[in-house]
N, C-alpha and C. Protein backbone atom coordinates (compact mmCIF):
# COMPACT_ATOMS: atom_id res chain seq x y z
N UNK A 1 130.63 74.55 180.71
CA UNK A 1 130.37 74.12 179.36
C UNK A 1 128.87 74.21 179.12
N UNK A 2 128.44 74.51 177.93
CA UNK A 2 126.90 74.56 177.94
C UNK A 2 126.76 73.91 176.17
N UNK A 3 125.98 73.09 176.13
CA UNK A 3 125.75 72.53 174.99
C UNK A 3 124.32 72.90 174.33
N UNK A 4 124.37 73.35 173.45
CA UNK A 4 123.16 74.11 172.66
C UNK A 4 122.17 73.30 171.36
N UNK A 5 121.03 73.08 171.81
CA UNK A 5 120.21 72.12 171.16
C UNK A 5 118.72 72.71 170.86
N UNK A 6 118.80 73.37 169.39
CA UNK A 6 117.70 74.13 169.11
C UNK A 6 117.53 73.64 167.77
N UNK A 7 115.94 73.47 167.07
CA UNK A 7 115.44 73.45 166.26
C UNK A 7 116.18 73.94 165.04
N UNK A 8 117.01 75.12 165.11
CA UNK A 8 117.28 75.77 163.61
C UNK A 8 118.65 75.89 163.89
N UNK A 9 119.28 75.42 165.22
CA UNK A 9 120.74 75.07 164.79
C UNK A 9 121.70 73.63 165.06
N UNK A 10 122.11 73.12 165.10
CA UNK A 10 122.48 72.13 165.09
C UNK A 10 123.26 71.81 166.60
N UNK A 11 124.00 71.03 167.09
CA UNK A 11 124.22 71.15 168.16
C UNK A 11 125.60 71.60 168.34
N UNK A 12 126.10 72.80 169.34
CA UNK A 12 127.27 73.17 169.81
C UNK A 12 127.20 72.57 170.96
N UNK A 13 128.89 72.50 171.33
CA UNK A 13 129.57 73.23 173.08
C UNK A 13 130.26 73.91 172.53
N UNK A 14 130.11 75.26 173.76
CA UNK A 14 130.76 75.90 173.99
C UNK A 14 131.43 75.99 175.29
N UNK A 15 132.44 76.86 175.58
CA UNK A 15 132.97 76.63 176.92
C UNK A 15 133.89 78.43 176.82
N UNK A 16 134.61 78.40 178.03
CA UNK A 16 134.96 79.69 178.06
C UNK A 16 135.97 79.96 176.41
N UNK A 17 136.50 78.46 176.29
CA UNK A 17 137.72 78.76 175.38
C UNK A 17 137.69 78.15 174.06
N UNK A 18 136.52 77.68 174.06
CA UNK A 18 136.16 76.95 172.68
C UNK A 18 134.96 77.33 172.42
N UNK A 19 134.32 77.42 170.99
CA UNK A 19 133.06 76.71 170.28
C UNK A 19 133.06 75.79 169.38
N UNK A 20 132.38 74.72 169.46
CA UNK A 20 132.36 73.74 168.78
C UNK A 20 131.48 73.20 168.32
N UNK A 21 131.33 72.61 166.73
CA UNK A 21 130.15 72.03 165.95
C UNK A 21 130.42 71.50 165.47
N UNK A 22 129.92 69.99 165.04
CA UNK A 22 130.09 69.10 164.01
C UNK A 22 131.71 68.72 164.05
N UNK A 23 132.16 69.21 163.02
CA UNK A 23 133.86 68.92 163.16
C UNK A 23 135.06 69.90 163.14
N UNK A 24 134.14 70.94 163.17
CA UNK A 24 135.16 72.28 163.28
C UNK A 24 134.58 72.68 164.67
N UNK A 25 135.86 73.75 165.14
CA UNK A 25 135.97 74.36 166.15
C UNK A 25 136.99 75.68 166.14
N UNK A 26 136.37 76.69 167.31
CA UNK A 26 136.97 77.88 167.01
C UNK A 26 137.32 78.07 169.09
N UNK A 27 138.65 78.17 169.02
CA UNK A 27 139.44 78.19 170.27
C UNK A 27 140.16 79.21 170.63
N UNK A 28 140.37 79.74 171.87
CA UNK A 28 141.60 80.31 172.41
C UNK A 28 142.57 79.41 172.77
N UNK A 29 143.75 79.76 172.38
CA UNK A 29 144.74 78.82 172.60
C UNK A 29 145.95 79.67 172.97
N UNK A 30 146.85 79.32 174.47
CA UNK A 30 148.12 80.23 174.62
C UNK A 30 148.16 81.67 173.56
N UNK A 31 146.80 82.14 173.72
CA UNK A 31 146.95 83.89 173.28
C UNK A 31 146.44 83.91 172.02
N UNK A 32 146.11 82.76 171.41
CA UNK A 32 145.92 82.74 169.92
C UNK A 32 144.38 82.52 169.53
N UNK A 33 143.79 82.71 168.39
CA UNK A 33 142.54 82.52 168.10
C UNK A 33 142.90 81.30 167.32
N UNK A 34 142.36 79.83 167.05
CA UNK A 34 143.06 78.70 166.39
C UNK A 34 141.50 78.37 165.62
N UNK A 35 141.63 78.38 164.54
CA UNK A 35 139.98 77.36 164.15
C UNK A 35 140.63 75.80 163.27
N UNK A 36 139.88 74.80 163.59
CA UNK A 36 140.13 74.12 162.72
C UNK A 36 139.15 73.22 162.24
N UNK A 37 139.12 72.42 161.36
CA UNK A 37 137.93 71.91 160.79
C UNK A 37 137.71 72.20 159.73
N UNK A 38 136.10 71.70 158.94
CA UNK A 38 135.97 72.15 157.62
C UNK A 38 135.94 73.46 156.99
N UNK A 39 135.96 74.64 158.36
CA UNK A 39 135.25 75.86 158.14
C UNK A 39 137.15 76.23 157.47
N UNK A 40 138.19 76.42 158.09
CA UNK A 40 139.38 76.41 157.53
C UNK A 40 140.40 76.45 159.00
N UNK A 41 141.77 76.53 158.58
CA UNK A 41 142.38 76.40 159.50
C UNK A 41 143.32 77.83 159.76
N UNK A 42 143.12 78.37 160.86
CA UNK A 42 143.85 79.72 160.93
C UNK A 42 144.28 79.33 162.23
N UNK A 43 145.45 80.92 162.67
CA UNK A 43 146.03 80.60 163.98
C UNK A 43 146.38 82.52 164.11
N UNK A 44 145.56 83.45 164.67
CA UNK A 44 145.81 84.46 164.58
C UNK A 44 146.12 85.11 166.14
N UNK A 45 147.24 85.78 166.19
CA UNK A 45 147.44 86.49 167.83
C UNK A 45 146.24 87.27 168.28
N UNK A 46 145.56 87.02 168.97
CA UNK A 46 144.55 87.48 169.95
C UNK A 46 144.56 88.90 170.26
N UNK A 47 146.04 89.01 170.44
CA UNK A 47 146.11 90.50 170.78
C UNK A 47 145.78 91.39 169.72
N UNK A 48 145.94 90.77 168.33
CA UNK A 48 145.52 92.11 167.11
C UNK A 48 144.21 91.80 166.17
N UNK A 49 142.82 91.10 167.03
CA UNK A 49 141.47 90.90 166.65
C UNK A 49 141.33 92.08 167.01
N UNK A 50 140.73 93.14 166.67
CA UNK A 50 139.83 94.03 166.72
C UNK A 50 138.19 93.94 166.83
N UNK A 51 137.82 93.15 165.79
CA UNK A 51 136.23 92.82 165.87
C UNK A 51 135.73 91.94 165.05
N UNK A 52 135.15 91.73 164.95
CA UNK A 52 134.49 90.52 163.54
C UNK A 52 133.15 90.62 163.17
N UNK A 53 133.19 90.44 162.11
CA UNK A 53 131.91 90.68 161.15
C UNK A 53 131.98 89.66 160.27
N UNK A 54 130.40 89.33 160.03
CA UNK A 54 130.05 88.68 159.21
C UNK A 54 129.13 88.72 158.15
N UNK A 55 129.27 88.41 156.92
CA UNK A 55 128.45 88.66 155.79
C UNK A 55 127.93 87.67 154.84
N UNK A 56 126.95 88.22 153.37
CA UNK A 56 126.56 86.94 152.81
C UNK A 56 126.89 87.57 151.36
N UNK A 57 127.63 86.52 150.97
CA UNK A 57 127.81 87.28 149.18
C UNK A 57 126.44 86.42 148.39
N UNK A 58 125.42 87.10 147.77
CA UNK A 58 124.42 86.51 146.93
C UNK A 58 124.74 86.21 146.08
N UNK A 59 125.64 86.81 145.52
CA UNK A 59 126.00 86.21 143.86
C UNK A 59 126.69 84.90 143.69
N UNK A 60 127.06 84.44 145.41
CA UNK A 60 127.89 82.80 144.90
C UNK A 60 126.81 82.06 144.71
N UNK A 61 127.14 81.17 144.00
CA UNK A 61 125.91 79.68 144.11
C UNK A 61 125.16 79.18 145.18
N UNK A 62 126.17 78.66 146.26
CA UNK A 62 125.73 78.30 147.53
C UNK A 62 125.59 79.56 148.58
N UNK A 63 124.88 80.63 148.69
CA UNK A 63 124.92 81.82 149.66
C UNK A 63 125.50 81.03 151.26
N UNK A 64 126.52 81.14 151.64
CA UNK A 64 127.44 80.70 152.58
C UNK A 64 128.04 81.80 153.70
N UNK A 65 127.62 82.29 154.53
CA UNK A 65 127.83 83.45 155.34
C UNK A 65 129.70 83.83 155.48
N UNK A 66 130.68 84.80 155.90
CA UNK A 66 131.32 84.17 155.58
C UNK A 66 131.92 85.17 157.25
N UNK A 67 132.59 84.78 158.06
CA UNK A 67 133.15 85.22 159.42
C UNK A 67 134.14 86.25 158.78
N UNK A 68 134.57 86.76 159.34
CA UNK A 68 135.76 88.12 159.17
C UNK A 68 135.90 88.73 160.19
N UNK A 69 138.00 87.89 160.80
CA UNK A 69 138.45 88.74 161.57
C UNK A 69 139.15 89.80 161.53
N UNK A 70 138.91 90.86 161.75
CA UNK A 70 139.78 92.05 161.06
C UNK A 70 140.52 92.71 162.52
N UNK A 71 141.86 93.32 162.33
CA UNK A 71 142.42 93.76 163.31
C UNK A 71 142.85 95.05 162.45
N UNK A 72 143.52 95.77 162.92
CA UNK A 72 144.35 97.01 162.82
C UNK A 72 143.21 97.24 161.04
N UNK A 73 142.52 97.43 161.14
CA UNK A 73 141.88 98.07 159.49
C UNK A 73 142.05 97.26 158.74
N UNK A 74 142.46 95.62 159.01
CA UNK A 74 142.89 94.72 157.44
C UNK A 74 142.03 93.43 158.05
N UNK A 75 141.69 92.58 157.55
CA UNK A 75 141.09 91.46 157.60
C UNK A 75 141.84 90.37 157.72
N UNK A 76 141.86 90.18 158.40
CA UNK A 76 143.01 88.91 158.84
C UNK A 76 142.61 87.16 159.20
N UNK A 77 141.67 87.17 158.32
CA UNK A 77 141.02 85.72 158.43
C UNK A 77 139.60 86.14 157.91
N UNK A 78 138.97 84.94 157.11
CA UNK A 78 137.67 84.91 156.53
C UNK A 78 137.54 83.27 156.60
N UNK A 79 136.41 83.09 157.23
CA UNK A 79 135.90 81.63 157.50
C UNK A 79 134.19 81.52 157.27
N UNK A 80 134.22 80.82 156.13
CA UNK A 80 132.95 80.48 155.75
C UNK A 80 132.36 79.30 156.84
N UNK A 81 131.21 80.26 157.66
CA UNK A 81 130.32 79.30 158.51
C UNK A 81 128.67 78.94 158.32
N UNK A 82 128.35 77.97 158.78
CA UNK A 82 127.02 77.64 158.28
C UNK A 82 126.04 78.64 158.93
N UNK A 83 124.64 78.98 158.18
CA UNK A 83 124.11 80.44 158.58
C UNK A 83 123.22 80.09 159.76
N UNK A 84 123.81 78.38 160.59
CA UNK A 84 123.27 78.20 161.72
C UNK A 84 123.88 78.37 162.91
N UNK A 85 125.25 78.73 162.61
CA UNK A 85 126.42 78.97 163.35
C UNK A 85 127.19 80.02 163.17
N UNK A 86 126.68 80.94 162.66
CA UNK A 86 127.19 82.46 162.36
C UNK A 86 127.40 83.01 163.88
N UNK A 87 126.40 83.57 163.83
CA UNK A 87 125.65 84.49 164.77
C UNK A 87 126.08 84.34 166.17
N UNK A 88 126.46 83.01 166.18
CA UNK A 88 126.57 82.59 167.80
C UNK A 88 128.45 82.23 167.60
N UNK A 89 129.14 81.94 166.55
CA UNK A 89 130.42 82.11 166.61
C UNK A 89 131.03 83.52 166.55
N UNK A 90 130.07 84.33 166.31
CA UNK A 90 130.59 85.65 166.01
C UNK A 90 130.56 86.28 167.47
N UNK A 91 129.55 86.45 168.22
CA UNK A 91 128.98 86.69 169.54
C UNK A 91 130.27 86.08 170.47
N UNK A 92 130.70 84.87 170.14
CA UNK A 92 131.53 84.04 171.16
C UNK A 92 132.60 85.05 171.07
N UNK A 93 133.39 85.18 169.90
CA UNK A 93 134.88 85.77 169.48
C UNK A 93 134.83 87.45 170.17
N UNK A 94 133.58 87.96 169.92
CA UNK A 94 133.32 89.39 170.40
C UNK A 94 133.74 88.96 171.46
N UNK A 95 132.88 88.42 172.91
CA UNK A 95 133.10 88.27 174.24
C UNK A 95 134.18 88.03 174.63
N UNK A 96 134.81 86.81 174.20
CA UNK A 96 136.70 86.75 173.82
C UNK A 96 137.29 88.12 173.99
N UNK A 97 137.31 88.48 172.86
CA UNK A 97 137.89 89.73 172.52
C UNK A 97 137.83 90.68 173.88
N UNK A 98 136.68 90.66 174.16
CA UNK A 98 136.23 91.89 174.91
C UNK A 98 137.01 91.51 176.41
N UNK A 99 137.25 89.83 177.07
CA UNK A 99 137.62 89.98 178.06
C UNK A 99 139.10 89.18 178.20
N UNK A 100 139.67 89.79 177.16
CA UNK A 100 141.08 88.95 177.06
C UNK A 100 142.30 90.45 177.17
């Protein structure tokens, strides 16, 4: 487990099968990708993540980054995360991906 405590982000753990902040969290679970918390609640098979990307729409009010898991060419989950926890939830799900 390694718990992350930096100036410009707030504090995570992470662990092989979770990341976690504040009150949401993003998990492997029996094969599944599970998030739950304020960011939203999904439950997608592991086996058909392809990759994830993340972006910022300017034109909303609050500019809010927003996660995107996409598998087979379609997007299969969008989770608005804070732009202090982007970068490093996105990084986690890649590595996932990559050794599952």
């Amino acid at each position: 487990m390694v718990a992350i405590f930096t100036e410009s982000q707030a504090e995570a753990v992470v662990t092989d099968s979770s990341y976690c902040w504040k009150k949401n969290s993003v998990k492997i679970e029996d094969g599944y990708l599970k998030s739950t918390g304020m960011v939203t609640h999904t439950r997608i098979p592991l086996k058909h993540v392809d990759t994830v990307v993340y972006s910022y729409n300017p034109k909303k009010p609050a500019i809010v980054p927003v996660l995107k898991i996409i598998g087979k060419g379609a997007v299969l989950c969008e989770m608005e995360i804070s732009a202090e926890h982007i970068e490093a939830v996105q990084d986690w799900v890649l590595h996932v991906i990559e050794h599952s």
